[in-house]
Protein backbone atom coordinates (compact mmCIF):
# COMPACT_ATOMS: atom_id res chain seq x y z
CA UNK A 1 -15.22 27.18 -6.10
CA UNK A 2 -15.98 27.70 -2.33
CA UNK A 3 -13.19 29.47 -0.39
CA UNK A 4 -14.81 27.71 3.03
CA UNK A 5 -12.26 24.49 3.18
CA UNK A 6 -9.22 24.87 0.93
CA UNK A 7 -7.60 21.46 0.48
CA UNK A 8 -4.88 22.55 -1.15
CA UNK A 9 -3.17 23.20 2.93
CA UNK A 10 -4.68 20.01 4.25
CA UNK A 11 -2.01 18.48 1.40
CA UNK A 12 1.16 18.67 3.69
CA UNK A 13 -0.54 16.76 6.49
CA UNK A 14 -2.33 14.17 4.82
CA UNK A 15 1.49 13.46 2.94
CA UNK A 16 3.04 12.97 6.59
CA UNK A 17 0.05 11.09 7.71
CA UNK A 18 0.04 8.88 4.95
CA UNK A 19 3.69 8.90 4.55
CA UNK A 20 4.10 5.11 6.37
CA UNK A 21 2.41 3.41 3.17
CA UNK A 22 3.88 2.14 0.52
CA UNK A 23 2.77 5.12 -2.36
CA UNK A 24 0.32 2.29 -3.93
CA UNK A 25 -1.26 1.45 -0.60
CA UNK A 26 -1.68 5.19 1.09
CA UNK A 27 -5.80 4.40 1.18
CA UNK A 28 -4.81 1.58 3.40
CA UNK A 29 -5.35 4.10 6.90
CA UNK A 30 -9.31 4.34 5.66
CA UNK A 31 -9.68 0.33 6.37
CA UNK A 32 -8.90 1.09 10.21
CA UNK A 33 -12.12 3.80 10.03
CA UNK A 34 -14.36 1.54 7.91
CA UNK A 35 -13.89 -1.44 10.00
CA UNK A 36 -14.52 0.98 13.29
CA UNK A 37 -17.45 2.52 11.85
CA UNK A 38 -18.65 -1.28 11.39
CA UNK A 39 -17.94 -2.43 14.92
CA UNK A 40 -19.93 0.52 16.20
CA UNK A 41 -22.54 1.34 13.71
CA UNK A 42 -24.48 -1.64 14.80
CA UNK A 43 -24.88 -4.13 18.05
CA UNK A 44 -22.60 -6.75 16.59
CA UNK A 45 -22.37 -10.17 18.94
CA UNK A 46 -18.59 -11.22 20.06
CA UNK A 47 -18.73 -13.58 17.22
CA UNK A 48 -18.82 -11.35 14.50
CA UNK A 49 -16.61 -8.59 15.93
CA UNK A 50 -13.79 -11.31 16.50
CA UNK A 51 -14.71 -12.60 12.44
CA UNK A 52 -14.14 -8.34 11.26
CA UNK A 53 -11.06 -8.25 13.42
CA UNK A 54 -9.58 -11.30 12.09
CA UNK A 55 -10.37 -10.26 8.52
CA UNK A 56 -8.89 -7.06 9.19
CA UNK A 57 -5.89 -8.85 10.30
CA UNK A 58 -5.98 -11.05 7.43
CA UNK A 59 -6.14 -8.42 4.81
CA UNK A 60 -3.35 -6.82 6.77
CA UNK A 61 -0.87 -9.73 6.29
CA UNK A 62 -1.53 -9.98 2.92
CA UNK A 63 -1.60 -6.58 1.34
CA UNK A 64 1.27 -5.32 3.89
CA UNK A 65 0.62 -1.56 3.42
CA UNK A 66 3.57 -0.38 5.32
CA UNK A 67 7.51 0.80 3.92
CA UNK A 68 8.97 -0.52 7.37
CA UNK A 69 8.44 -4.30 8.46
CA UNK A 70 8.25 -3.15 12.08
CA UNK A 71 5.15 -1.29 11.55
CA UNK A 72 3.96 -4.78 10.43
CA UNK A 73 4.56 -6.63 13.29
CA UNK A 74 3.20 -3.89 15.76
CA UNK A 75 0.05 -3.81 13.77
CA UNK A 76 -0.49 -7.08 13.33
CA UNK A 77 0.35 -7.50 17.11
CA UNK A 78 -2.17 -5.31 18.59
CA UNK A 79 -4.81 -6.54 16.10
CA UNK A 80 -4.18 -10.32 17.62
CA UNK A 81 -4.07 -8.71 20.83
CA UNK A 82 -7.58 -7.57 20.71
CA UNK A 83 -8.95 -10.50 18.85
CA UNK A 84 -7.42 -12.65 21.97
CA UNK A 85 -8.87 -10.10 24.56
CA UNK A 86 -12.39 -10.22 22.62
CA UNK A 87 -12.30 -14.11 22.82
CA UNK A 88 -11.35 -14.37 26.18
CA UNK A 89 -14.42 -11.86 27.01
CA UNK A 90 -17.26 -12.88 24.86
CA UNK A 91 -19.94 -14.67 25.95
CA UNK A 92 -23.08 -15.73 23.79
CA UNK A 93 -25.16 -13.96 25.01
CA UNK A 94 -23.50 -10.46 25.29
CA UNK A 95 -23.17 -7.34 22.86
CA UNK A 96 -19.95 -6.00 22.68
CA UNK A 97 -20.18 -2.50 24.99
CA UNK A 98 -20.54 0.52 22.36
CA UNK A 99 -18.58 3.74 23.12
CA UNK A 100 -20.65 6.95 24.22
């Protein structure tokens, strides 16, 4: 095996990272990338970025990933937040700005 990237020491932070889940929903944190990678992979309108944020949030109140329930409600806080702040901004005819 290739010696270049041992794994075997990335172990002890990916535990701590992780570490918030419940043990049956630690791939939970890769939903967060996947639905980034979506918002900027393409020039989405206002109207479907608010409909992947909302099922984001939706997924999030059902599954409930985290040990502590106040993890919950921050989460599920900020994602409401910036589905309000994308629906007060959109406008039909706008892209929402990508990140350089």
């Amino acid at each position: 095996p290739s010696q270049c990237f041992n794994f075997h020491r990335m172990k002890p932070l990916l535990d701590e990272l992780q570490s918030c889940y419940h043990d049956k929903y630690r791939w939970y944190g890769v939903v967060y990338v996947c639905t980034w990678i979506t918002i900027q992979g393409a020039l989405y309108k206002y109207i479907v970025f608010q409909t992947v944020i909302l099922a984001v949030t939706l997924a999030h109140c059902l599954v409930q990933p985290y040990k502590k329930k106040w993890l919950y409600m921050c989460d599920t806080c900020l994602l409401l937040d910036l589905l309000f702040l994308s629906a007060l901004l959109s406008d039909q005819n706008q892209d929402i700005p990508q990140m350089k």
